[in-house]
N, C-alpha and C. Protein backbone atom coordinates (compact mmCIF):
# COMPACT_ATOMS: atom_id res chain seq x y z
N UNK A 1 -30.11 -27.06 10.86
CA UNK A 1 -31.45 -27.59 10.94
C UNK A 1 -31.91 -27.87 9.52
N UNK A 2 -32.58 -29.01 9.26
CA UNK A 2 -33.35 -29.38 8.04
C UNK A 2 -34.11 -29.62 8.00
N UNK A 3 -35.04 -28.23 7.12
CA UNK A 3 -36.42 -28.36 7.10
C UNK A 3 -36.67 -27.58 5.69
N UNK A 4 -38.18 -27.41 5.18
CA UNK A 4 -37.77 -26.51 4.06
C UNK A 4 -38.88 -25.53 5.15
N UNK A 5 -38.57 -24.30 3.73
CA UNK A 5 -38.74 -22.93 4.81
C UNK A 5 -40.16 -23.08 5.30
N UNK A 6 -40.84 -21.92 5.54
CA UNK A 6 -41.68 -22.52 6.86
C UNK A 6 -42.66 -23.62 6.85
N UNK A 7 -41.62 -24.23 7.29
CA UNK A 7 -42.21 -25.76 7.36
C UNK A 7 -42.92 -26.03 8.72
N UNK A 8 -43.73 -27.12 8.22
CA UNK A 8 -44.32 -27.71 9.66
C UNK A 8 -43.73 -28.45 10.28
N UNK A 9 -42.71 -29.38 9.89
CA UNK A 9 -42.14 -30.69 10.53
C UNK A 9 -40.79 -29.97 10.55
N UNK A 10 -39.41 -31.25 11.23
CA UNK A 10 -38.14 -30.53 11.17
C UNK A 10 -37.09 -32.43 10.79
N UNK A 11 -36.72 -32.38 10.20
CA UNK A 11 -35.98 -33.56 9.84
C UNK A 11 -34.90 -33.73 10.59
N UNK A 12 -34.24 -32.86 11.14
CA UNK A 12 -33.20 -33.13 12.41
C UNK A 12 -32.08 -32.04 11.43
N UNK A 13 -30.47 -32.40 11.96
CA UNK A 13 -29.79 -31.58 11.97
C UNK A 13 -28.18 -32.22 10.72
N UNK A 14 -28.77 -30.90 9.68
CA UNK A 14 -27.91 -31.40 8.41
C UNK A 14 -26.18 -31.19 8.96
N UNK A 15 -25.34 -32.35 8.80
CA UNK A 15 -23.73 -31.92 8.98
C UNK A 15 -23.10 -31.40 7.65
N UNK A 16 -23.37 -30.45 7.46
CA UNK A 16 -23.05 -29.67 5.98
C UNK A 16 -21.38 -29.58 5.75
N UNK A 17 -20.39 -29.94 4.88
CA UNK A 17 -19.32 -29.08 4.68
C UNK A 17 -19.10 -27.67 4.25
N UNK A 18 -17.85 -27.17 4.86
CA UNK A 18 -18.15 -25.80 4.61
C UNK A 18 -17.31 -25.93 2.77
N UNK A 19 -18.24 -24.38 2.16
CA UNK A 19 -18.12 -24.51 0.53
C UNK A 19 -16.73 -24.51 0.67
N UNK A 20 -16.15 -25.03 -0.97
CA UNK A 20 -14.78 -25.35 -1.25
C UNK A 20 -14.10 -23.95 -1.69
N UNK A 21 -14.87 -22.98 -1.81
CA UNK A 21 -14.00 -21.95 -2.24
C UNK A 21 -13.63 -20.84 -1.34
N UNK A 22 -13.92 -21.37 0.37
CA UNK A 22 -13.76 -20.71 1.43
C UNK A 22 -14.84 -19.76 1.85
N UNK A 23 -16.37 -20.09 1.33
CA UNK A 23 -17.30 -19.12 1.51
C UNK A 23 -17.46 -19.72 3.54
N UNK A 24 -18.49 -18.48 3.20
CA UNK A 24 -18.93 -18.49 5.18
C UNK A 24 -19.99 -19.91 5.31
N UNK A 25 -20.69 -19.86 4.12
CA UNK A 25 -21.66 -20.94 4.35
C UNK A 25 -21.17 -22.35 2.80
N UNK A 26 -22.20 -23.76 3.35
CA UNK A 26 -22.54 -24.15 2.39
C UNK A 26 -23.63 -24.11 1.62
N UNK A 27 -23.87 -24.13 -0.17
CA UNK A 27 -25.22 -24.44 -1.08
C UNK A 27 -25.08 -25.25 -1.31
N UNK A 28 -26.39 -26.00 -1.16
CA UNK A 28 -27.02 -27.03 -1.79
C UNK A 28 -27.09 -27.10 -3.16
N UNK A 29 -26.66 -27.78 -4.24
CA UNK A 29 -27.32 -27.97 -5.43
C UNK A 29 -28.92 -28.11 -5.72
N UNK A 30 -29.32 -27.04 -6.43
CA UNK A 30 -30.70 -27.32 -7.27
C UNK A 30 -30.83 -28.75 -7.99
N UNK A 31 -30.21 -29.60 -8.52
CA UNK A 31 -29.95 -30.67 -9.02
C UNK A 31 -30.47 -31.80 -8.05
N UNK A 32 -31.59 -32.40 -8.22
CA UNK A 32 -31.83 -33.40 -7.54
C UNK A 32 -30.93 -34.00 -7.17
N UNK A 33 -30.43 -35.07 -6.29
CA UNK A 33 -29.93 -36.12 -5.15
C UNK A 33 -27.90 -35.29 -6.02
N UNK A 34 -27.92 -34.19 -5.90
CA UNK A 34 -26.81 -34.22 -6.26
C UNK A 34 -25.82 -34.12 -5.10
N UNK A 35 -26.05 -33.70 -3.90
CA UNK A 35 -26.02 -33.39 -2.81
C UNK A 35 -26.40 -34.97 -2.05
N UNK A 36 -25.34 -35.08 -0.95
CA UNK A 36 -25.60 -36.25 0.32
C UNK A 36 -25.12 -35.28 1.74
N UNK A 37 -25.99 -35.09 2.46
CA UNK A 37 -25.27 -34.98 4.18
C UNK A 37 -26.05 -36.02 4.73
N UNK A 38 -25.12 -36.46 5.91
CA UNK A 38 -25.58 -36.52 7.18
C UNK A 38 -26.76 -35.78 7.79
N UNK A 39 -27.30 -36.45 8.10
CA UNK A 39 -29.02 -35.72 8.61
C UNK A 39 -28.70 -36.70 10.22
N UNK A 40 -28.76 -35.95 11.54
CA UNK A 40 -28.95 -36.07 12.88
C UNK A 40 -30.21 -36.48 13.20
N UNK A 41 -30.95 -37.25 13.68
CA UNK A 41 -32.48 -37.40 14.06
C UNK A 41 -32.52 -37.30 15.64
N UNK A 42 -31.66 -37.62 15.93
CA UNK A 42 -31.91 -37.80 17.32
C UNK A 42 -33.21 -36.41 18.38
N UNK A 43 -34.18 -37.35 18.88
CA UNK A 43 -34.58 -35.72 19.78
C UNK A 43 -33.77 -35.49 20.84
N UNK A 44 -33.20 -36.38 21.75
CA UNK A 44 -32.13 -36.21 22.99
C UNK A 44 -30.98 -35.38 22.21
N UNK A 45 -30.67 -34.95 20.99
CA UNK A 45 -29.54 -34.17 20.94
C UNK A 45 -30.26 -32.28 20.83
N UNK A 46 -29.24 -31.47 21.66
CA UNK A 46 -29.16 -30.53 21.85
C UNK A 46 -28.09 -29.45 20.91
N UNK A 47 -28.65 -28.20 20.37
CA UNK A 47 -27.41 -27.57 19.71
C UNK A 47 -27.32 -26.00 19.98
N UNK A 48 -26.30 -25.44 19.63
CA UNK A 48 -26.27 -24.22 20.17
C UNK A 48 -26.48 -23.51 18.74
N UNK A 49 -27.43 -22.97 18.80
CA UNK A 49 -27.25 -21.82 17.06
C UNK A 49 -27.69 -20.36 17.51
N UNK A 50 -27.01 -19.79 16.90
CA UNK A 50 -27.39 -18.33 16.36
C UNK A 50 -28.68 -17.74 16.82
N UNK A 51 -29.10 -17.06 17.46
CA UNK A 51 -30.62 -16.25 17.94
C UNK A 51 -31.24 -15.22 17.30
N UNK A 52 -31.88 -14.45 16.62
CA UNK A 52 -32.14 -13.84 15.91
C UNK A 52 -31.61 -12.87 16.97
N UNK A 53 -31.37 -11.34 16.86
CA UNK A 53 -31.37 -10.34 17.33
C UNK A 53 -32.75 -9.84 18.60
N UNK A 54 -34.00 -9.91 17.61
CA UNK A 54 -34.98 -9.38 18.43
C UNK A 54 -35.56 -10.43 19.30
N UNK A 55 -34.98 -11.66 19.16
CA UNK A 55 -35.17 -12.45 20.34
C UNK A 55 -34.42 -12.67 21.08
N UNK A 56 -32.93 -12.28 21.00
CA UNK A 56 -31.92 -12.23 21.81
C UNK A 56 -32.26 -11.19 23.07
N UNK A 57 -32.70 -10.33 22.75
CA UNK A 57 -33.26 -9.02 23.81
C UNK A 57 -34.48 -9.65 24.93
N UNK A 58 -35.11 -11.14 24.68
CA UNK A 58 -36.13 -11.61 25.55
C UNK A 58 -35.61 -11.76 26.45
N UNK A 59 -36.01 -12.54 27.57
CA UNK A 59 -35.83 -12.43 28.87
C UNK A 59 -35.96 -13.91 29.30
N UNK A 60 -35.99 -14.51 30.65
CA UNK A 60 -36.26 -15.87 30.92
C UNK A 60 -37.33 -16.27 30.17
N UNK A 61 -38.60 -15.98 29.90
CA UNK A 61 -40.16 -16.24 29.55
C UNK A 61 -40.00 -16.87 28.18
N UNK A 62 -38.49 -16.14 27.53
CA UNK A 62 -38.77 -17.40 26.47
C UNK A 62 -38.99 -18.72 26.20
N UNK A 63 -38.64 -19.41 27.47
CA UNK A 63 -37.56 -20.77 27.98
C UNK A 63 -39.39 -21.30 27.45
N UNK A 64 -40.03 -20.84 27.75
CA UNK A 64 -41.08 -21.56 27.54
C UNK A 64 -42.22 -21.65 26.82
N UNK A 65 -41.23 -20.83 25.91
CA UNK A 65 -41.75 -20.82 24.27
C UNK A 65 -41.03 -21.51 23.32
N UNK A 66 -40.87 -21.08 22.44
CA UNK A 66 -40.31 -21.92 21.25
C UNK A 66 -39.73 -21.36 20.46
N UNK A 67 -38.69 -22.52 18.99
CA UNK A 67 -38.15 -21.24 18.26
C UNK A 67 -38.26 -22.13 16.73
N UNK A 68 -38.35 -21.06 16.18
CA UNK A 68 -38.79 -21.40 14.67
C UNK A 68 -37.36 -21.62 14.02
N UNK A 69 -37.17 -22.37 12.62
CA UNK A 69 -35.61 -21.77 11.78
C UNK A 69 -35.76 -20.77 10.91
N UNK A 70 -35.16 -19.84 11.03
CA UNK A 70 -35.24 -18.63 9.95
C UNK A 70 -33.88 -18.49 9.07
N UNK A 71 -34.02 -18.33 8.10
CA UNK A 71 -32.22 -18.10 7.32
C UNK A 71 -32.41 -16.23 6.61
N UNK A 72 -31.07 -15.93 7.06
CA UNK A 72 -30.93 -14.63 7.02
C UNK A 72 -29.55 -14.34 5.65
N UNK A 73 -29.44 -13.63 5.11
CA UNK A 73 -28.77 -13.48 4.01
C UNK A 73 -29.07 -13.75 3.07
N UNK A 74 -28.01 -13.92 1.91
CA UNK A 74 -28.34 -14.71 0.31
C UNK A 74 -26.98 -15.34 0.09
N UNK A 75 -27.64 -16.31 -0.66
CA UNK A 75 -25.89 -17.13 -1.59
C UNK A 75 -25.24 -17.31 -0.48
N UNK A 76 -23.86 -16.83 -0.71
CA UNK A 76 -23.35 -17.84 0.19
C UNK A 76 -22.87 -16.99 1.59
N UNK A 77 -23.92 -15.91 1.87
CA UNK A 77 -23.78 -15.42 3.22
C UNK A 77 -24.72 -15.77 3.90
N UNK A 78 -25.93 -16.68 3.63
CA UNK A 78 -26.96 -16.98 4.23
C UNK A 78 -26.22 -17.85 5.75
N UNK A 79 -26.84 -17.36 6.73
CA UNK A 79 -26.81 -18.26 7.83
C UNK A 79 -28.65 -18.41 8.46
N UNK A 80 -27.96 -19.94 9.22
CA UNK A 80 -29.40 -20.05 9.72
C UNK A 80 -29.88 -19.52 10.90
N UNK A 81 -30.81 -19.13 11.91
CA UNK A 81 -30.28 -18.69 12.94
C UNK A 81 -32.26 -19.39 13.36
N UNK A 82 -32.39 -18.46 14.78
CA UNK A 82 -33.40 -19.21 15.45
C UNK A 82 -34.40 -18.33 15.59
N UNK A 83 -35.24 -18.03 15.43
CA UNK A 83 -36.57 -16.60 15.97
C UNK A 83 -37.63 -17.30 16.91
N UNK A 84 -37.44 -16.41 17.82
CA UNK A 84 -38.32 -16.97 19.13
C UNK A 84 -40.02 -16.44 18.51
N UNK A 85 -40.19 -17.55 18.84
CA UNK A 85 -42.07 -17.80 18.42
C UNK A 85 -42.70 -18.18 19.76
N UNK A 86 -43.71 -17.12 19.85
CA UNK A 86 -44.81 -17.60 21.31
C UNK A 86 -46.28 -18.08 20.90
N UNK A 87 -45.88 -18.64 20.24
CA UNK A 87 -47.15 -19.71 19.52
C UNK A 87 -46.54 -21.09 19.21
N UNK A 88 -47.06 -21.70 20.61
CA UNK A 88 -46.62 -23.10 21.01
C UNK A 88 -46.92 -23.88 19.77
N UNK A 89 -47.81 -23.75 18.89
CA UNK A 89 -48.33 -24.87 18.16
C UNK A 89 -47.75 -24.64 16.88
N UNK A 90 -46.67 -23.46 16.63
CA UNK A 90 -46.21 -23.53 15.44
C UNK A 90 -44.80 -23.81 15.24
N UNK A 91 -44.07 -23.93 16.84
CA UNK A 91 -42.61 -23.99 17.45
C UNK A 91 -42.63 -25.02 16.69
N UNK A 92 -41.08 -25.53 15.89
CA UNK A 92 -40.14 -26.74 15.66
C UNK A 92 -39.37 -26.77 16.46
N UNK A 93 -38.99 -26.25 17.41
CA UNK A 93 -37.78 -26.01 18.26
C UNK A 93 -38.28 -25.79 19.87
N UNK A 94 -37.33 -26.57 20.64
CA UNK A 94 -37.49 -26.34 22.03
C UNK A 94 -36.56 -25.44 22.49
N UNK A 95 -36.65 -24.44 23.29
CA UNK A 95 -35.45 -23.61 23.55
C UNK A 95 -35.24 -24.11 25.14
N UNK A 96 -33.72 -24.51 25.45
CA UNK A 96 -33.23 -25.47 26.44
C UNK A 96 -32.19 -24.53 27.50
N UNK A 97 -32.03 -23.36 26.75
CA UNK A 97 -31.25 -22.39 27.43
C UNK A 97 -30.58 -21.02 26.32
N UNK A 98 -30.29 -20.21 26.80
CA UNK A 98 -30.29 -18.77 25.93
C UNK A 98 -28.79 -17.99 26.67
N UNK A 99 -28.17 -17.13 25.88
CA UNK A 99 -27.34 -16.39 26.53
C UNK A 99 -27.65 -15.08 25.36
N UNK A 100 -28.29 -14.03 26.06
CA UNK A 100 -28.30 -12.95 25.23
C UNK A 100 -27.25 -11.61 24.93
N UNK A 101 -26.20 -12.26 26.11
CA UNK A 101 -25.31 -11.57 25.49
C UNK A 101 -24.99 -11.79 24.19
N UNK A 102 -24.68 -12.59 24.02
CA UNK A 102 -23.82 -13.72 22.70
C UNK A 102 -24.78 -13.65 21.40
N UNK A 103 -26.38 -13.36 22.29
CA UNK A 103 -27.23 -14.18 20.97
C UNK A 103 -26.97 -15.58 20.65
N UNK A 104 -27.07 -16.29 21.21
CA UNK A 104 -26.95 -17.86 21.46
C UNK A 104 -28.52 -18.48 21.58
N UNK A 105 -28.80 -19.29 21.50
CA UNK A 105 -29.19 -20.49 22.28
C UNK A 105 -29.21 -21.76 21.78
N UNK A 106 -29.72 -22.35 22.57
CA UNK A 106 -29.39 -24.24 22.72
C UNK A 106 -31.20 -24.78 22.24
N UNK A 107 -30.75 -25.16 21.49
CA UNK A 107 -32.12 -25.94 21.49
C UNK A 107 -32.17 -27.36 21.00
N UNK A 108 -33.27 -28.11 20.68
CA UNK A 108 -33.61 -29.44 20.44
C UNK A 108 -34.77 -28.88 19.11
N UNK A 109 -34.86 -30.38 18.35
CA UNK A 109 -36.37 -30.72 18.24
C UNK A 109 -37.40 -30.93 18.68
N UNK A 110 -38.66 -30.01 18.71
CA UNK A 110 -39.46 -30.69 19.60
C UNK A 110 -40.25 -31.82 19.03
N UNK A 111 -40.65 -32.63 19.89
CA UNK A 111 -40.87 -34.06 19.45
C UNK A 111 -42.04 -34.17 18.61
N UNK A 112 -42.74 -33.50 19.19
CA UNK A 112 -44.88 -33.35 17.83
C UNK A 112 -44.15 -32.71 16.82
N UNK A 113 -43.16 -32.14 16.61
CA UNK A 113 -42.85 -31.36 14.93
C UNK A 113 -41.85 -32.36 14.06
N UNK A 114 -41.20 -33.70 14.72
CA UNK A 114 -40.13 -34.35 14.07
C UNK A 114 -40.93 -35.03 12.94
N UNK A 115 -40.34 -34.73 11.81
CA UNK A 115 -40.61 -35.44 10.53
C UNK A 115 -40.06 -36.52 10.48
N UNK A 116 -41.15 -37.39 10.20
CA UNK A 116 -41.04 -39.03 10.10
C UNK A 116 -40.33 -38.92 8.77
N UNK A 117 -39.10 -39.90 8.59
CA UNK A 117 -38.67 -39.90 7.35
C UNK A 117 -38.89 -41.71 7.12
């Protein structure tokens, strides 16, 4: 997901390479435009990411809430993952389906938060 941190809008979904020296994640350069991805806009596309823990433990009732992006770690263990928010008006994220075994879910952009680029 690409957004900066708690952001209001959501720019859609960065296709990052993974780092060259075999880390878990990729960094971005501090260096202006030093960095190019692929940025996804689409709202019809759906993705499966990471659930935070204490929202993994919710129940159906989330389905009709929302989920924020949160990034967990530092350097290059940071991953991004999803935290269920029940404050409709601050959701970037539609949650489309959940598996709490796994800590999964599927979500979209929701459409009032897509940043016009």
């Amino acid at each position: 997901m690409l957004c900066a941190s708690d952001s209001t809008e959501i720019y859609g979904w960065a296709i990052a390479p993974k780092h060259a020296a075999g880390y878990d994640s990729w960094k971005g350069s501090a260096t202006a435009k030093a960095d190019s991805v692929f940025v996804i806009i689409g709202l019809e596309d759906h993705y499966l990411v990471p659930m935070e823990s204490a929202s993994a433990s919710a129940n159906a009732t989330i389905l009709a809430g929302g989920m924020v992006p949160h990034v967990t770690g530092s350097t290059y263990t940071t991953k991004q993952i999803a935290r269920y928010n029940s404050t409709a008006a601050s959701n970037l994220l539609d949650i489309y389906d959940f598996d709490a075994d796994n800590q999964t879910c599927v979500v979209g952009i929701r459409p009032t938060k897509k940043a016009q680029v």
